[in-house]
C-alpha atoms as a PDB file:
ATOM      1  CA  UNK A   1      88.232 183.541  -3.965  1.00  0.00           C
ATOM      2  CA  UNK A   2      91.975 184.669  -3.793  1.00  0.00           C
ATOM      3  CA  UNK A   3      93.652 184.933  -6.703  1.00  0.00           C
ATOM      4  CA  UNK A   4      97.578 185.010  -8.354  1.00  0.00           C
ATOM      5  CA  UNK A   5      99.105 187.857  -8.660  1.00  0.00           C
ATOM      6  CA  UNK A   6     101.727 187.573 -12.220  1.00  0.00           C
ATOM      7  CA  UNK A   7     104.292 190.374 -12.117  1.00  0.00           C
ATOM      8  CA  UNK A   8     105.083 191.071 -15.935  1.00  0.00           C
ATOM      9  CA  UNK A   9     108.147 193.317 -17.121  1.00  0.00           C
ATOM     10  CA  UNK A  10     107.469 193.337 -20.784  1.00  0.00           C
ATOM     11  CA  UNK A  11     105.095 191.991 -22.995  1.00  0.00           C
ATOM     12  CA  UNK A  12     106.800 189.530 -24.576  1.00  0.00           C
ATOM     13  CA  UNK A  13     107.893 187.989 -21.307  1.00  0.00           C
ATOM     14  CA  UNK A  14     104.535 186.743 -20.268  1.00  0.00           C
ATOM     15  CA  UNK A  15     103.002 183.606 -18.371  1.00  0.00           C
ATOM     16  CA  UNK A  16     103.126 181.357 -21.158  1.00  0.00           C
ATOM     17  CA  UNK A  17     102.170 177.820 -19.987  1.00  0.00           C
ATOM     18  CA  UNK A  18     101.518 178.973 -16.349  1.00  0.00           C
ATOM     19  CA  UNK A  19      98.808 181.165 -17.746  1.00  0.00           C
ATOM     20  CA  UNK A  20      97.608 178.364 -19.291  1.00  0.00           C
ATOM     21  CA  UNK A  21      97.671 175.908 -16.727  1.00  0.00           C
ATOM     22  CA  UNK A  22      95.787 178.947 -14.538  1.00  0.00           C
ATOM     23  CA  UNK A  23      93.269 179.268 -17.085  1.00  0.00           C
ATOM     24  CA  UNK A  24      92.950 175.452 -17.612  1.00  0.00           C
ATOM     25  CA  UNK A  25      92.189 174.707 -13.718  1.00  0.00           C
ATOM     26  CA  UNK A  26      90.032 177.900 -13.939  1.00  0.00           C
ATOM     27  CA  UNK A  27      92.455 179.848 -11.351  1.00  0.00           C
ATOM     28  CA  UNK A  28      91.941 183.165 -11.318  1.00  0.00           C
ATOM     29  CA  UNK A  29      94.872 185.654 -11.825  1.00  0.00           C
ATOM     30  CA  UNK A  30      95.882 189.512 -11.866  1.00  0.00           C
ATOM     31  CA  UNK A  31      98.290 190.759 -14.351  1.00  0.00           C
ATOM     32  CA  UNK A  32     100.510 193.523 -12.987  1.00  0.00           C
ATOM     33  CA  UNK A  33     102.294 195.493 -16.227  1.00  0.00           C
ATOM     34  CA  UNK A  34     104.493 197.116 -13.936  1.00  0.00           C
ATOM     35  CA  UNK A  35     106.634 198.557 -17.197  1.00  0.00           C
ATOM     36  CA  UNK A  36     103.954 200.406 -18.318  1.00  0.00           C
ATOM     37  CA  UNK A  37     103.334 202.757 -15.186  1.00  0.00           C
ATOM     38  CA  UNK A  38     106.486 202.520 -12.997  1.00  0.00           C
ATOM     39  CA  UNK A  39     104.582 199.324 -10.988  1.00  0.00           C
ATOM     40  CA  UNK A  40     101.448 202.210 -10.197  1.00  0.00           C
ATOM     41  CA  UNK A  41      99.069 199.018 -10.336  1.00  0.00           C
ATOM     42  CA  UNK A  42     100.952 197.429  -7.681  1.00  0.00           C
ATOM     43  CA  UNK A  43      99.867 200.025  -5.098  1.00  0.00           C
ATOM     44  CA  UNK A  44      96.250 199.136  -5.612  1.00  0.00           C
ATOM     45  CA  UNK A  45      96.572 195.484  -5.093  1.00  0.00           C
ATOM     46  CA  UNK A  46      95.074 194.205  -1.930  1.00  0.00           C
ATOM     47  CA  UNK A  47      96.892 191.541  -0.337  1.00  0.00           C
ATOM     48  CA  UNK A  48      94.620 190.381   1.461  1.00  0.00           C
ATOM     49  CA  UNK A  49      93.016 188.908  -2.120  1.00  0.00           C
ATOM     50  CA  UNK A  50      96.126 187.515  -3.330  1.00  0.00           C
ATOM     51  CA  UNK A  51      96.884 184.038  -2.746  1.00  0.00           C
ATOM     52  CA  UNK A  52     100.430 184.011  -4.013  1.00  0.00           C
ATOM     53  CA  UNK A  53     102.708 185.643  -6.474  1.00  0.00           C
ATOM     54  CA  UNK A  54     104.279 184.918  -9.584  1.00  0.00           C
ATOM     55  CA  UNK A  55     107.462 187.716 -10.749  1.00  0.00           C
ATOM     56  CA  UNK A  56     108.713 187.126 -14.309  1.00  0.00           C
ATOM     57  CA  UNK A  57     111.548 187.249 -16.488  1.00  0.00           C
ATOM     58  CA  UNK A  58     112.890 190.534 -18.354  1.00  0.00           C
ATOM     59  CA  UNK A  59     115.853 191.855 -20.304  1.00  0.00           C
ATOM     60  CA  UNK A  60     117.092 194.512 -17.334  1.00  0.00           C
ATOM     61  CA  UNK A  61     119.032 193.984 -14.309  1.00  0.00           C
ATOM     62  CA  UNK A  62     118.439 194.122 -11.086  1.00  0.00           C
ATOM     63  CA  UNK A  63     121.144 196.598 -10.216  1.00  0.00           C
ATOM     64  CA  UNK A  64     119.246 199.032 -13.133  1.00  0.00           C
ATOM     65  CA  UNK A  65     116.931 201.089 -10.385  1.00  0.00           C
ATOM     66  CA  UNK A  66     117.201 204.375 -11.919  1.00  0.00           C
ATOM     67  CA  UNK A  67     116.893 203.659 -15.408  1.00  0.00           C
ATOM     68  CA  UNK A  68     113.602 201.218 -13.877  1.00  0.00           C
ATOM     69  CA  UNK A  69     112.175 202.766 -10.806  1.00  0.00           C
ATOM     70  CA  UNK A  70     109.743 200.012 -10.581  1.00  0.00           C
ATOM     71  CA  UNK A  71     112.379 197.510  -9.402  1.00  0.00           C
ATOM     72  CA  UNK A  72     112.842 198.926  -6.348  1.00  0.00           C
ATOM     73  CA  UNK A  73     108.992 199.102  -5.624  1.00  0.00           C
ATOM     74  CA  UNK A  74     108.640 195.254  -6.551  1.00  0.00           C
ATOM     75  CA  UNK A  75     112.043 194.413  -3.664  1.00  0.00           C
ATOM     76  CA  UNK A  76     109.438 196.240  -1.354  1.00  0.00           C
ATOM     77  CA  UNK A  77     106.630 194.120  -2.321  1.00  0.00           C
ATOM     78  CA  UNK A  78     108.586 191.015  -1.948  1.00  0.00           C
ATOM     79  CA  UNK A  79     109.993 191.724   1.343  1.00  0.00           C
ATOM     80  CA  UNK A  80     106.343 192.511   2.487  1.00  0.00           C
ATOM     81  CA  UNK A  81     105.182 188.898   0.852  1.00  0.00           C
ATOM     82  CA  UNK A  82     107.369 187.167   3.003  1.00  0.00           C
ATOM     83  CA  UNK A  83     106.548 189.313   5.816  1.00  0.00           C
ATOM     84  CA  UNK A  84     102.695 188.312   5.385  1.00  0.00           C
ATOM     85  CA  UNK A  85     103.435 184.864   4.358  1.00  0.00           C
ATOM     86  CA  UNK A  86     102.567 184.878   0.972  1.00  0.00           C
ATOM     87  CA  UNK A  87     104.238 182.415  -1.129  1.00  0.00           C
ATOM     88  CA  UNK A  88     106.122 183.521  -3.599  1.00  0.00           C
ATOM     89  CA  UNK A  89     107.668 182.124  -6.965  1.00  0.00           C
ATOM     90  CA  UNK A  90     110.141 184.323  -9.074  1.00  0.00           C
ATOM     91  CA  UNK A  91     111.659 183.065 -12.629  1.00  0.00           C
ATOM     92  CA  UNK A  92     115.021 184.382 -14.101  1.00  0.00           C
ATOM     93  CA  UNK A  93     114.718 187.874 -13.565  1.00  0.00           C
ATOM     94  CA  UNK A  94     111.851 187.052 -10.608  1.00  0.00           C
ATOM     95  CA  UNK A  95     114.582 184.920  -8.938  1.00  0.00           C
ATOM     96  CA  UNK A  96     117.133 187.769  -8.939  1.00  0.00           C
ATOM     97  CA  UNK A  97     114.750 189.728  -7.615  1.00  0.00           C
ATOM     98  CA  UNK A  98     113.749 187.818  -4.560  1.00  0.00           C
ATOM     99  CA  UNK A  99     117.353 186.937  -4.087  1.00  0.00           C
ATOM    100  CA  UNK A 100     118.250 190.676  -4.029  1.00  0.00           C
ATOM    101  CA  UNK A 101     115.473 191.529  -1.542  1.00  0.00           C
ATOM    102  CA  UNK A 102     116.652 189.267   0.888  1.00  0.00           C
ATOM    103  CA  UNK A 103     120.210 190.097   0.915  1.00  0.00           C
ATOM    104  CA  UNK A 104     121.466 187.905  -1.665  1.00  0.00           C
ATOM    105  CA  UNK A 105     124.335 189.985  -4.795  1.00  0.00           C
ATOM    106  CA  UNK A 106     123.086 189.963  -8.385  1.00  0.00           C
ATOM    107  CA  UNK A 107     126.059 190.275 -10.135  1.00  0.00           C
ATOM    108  CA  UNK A 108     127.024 189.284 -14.017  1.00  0.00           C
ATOM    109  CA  UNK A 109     127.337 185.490 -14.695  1.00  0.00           C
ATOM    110  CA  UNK A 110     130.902 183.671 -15.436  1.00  0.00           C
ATOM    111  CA  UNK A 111     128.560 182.532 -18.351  1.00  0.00           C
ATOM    112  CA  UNK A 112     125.681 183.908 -20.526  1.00  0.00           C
ATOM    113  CA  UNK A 113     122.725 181.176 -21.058  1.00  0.00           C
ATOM    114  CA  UNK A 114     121.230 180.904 -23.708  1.00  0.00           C
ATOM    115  CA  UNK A 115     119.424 177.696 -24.969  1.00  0.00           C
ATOM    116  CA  UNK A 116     118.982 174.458 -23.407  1.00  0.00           C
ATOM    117  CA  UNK A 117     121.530 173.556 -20.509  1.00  0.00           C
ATOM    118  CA  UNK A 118     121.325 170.597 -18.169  1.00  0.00           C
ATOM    119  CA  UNK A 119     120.664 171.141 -14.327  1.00  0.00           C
ATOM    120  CA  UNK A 120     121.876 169.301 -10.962  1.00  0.00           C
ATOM    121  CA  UNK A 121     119.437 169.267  -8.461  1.00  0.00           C
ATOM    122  CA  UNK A 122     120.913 168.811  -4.870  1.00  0.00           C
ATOM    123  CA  UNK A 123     119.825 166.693  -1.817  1.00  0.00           C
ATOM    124  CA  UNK A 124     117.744 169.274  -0.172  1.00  0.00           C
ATOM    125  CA  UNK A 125     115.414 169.162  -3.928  1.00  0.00           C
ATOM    126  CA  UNK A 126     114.042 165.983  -2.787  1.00  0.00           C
ATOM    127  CA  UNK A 127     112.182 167.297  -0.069  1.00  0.00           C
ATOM    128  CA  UNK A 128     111.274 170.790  -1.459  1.00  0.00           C
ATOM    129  CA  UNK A 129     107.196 171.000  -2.395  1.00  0.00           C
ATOM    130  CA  UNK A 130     107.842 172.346  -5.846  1.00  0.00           C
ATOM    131  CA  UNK A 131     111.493 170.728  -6.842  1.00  0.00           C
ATOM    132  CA  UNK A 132     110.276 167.110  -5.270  1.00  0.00           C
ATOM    133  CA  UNK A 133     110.721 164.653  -8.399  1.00  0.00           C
ATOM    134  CA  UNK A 134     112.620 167.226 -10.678  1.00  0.00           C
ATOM    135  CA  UNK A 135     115.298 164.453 -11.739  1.00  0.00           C
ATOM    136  CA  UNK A 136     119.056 165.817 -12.009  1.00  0.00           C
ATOM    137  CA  UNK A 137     120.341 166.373 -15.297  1.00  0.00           C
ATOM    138  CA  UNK A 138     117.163 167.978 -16.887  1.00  0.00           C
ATOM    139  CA  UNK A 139     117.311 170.365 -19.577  1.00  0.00           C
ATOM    140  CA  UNK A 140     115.700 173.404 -19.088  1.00  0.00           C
ATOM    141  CA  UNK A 141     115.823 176.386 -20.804  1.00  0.00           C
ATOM    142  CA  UNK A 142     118.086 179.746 -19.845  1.00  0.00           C
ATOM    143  CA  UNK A 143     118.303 183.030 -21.050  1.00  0.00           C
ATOM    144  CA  UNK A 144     120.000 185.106 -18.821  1.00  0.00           C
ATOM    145  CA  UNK A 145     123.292 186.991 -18.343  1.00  0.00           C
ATOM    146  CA  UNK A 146     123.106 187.707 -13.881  1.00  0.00           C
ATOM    147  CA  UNK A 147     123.541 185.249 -11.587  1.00  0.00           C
ATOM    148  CA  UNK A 148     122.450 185.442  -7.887  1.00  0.00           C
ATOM    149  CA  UNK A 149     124.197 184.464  -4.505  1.00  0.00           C
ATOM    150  CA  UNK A 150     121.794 182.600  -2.210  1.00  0.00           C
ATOM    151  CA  UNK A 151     120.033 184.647   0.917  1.00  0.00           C
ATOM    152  CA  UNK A 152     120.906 184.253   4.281  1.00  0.00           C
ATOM    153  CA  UNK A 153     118.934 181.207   5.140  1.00  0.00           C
ATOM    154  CA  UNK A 154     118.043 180.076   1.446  1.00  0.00           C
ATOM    155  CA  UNK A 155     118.428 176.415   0.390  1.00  0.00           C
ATOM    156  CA  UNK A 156     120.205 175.428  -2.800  1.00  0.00           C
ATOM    157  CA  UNK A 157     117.793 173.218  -4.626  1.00  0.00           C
ATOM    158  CA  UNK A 158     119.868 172.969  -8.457  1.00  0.00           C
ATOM    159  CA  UNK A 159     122.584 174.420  -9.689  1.00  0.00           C
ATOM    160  CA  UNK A 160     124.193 173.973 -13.210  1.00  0.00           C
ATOM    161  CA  UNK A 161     127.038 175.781 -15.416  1.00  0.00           C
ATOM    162  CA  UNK A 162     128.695 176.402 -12.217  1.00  0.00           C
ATOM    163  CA  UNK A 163     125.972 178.664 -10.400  1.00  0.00           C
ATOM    164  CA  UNK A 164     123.124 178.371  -8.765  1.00  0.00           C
ATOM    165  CA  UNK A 165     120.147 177.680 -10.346  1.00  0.00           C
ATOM    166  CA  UNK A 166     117.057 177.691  -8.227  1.00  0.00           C
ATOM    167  CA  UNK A 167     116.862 178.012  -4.147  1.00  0.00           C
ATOM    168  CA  UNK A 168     113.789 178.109  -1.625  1.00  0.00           C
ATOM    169  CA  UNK A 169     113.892 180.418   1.426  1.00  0.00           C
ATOM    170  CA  UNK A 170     111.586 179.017   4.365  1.00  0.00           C
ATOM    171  CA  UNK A 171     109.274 177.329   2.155  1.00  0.00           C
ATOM    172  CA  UNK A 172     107.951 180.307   1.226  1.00  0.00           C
ATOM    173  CA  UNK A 173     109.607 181.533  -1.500  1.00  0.00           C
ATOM    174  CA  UNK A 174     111.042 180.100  -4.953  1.00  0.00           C
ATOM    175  CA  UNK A 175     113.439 181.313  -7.486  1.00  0.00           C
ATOM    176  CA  UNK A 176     114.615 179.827 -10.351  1.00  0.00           C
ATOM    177  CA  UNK A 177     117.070 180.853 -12.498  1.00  0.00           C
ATOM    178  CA  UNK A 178     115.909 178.920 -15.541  1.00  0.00           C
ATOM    179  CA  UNK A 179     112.586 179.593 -17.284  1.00  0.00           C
ATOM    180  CA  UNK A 180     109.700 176.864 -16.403  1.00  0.00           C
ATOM    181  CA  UNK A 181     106.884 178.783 -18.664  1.00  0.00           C
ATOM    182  CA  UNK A 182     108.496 178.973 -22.083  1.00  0.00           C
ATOM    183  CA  UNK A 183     106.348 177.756 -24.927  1.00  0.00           C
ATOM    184  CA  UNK A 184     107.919 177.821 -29.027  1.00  0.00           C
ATOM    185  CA  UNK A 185     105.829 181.231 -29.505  1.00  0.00           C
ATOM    186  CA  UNK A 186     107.795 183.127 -26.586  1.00  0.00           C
ATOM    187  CA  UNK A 187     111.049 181.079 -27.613  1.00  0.00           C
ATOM    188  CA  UNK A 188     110.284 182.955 -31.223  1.00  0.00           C
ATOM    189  CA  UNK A 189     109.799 186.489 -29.771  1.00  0.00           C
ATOM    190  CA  UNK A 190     112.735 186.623 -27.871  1.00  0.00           C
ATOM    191  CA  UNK A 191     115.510 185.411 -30.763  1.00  0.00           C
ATOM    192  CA  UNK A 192     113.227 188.480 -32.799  1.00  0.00           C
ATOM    193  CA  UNK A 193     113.436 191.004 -29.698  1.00  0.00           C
ATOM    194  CA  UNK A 194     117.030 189.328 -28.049  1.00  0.00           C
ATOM    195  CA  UNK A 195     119.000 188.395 -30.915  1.00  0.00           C
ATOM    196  CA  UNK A 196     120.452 184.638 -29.765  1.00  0.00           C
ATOM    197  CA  UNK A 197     124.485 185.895 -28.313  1.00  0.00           C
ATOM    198  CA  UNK A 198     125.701 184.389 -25.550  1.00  0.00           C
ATOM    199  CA  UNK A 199     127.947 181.256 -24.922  1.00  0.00           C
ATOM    200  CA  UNK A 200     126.337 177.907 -25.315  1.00  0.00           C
ATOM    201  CA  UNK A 201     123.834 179.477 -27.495  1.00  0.00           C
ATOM    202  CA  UNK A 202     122.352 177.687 -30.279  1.00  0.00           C
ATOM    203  CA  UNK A 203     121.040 179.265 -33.414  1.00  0.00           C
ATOM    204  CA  UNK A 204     117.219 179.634 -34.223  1.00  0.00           C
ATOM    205  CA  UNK A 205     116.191 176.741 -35.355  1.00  0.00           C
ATOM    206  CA  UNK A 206     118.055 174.582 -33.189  1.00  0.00           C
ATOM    207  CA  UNK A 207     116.499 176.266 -29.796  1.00  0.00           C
ATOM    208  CA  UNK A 208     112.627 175.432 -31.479  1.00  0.00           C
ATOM    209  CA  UNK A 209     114.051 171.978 -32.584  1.00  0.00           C
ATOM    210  CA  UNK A 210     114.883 171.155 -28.840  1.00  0.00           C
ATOM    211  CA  UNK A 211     111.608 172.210 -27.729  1.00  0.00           C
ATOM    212  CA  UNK A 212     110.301 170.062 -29.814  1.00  0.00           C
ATOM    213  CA  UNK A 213     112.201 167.056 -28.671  1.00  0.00           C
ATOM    214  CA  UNK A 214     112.125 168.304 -25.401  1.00  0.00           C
ATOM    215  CA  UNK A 215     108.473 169.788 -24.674  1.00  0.00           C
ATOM    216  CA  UNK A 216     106.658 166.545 -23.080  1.00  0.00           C
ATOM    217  CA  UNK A 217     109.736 166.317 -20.144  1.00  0.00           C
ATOM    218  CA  UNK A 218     110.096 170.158 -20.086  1.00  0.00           C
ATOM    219  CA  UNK A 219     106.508 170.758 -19.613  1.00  0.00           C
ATOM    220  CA  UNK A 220     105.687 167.748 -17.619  1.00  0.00           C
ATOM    221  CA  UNK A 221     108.262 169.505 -15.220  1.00  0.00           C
ATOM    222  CA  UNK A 222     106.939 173.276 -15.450  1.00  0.00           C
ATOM    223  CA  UNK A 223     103.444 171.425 -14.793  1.00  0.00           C
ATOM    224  CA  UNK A 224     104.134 169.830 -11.668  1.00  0.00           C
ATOM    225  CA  UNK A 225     106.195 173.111 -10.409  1.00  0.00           C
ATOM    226  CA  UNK A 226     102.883 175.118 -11.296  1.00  0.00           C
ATOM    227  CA  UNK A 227     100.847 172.661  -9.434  1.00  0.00           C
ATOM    228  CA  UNK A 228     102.840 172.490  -6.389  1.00  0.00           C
ATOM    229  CA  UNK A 229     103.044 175.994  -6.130  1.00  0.00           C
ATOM    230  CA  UNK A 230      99.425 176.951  -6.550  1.00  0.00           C
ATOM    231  CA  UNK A 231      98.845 174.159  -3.583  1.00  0.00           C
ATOM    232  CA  UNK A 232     101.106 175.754  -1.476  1.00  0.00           C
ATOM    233  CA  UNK A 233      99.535 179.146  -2.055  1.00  0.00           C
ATOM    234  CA  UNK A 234      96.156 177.894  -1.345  1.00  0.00           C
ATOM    235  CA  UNK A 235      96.781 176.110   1.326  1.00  0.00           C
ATOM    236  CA  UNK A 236      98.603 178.777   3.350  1.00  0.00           C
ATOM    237  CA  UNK A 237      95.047 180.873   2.541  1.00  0.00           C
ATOM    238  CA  UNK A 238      93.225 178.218   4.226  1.00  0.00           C
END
C-alpha cells in the first residue's frame, strides 16, 4: 500500500497530531530528516509508493539556500509532485515552500505571529476538500515571521492579520500558513528552542492556557484537514 511521505526540518518540528491521527487509522508513513543529510533520503524515495506528501514547519527561510542546500532540492520535489499529481499539503514553512516553487515571493511579514490569532476564511473555502466547514474567525496557532504571495493560479482560502493564510493550487496542493499539528508538548519545545518575540505574542503560560481552552475546536479542525487530505491522496492513487 502507498504511503505519506512527512518532510521534517528539525526535530522538534515534527508531525504531532497528524502522526497521530496516521498512526491511529493505521496509515503508513515515511519520515524524511532532510536536515540531517542535505535531503540525501529524498533521492531514494520512490514516487511511485507515495500517496501524498506532507512538508513541515522550521525556523529558516525560504530565501536561506546556501546556508540550507536542501531547500532547493525539496522546490524540485514539489514541482515534480504536482507534475505527477501527487497531492500535496505544506504547513508554515511547507506553505512557503510550495508557494515559492510555483512562482509565488516569500518575503518578511508586516507582522511576526506568534500565539493564537483568529483567521477569515473566504468564499472559495467553502468548496475546497480540506478547508470545507473551517468556520471564519477560528483561532489557530502561528509562529512564523515570512509571508507568501499566492501562485499564479492559486486560490485564497483564509487570510488573517492582513496576509494570506492558506491557498490551494488546482486541488492539488495545500499550504497553510498557520500550524494544524501543534500539540502542548511541541508548543513547549519551541518557547525552550524559539524564545516567544514577536508581536501579538503571548507569554508561556498563556500560549499552553489557550490550548487548553482551545484544543477540542483546534483539533477537531486539524482532524478533519488530516482526513480530507489523506482522502484526497488516496483517492487520486486509485
Amino acid at each position: 500500500m502507498k504511503k505519506i511521505l512527512i518532510i521534517r526540518h528539525v526535530d522538534i518540528e515534527g508531525p504531532g497530531t497528524l502522526g497521530a491521527y496516521l498512526q491511529e487509522r493505521k496509515s503508513g508513513y515515511l519520515l524524511a530528516d532532510v536536515w540531517q543529510d542535505n535531503a540525501a533520503c529524498l533521492y531514494h524515495v520512490d514516487l511511485a509508493g507515495i500517496a501524498g506528501v506532507v512538508v513541515l514547519g522550521g525556523p529558516m527561510n525560504v530565501y536561506e539556500e546556501e546556508k540550507y542546500p536542501f531547500l532547493t532540492v525539496e522546490k524540485y520535489l514539489i514541482r515534480e509532485l504536482v507534475s505527477q499529481k501527487i497531492p500535496l499539503l505544506g504547513i508554515c514553512l511547507g506553505a512557503q515552500l510550495i508557494a515559492a516553487s510555483l512562482g509565488g515571493r516569500v518575503k518578511k511579514s508586516p507582522v511576526k505571529e506568534i500565539g493564537w490569532f483568529s483567521v477569515e476564511v473566504t468564499d472559495a473555502a467553502q468548496n475546497d476538500p480540506l478547508m470545507k466547514g473551517f468556520k471564519t474567525g477560528t483561532k489557530v496557532f502561528q509562529w512564523h515571521e515570512d509571508t507568501f504571495e499566492l501562485p499564479a493560479g492559486a486560490v485564497l482560502l483564509a487570510e488573517g492579520s492582513g496576509i494570506p493564510q492558506a491557498f490551494s493550487f488546482r486541488n492539488l496542493a495545500w499550504g497553510f500558513q498557520f500550524h494544524v499539528e501543534v500539540d502542548s508538548s511541541m508548543i513547549s519545545s519551541w518557547q525552550e528552542a524559539y524564545g516567544r518575540e514577536g508581536q501579538g505574542a503571548q507569554d508561556g503560560k498563556g500560549l499552553l492556557a489557550a490550548y487548553a481552552d482551545l484544543k477540542d475546536v483546534f483539533n477537531g479542525q486539524g482532524r478533519r484537514i488530516f482526513e480530507s487530505f489523506l482522502r484526497q491522496a488516496f483517492t487520486r492513487t486509485a
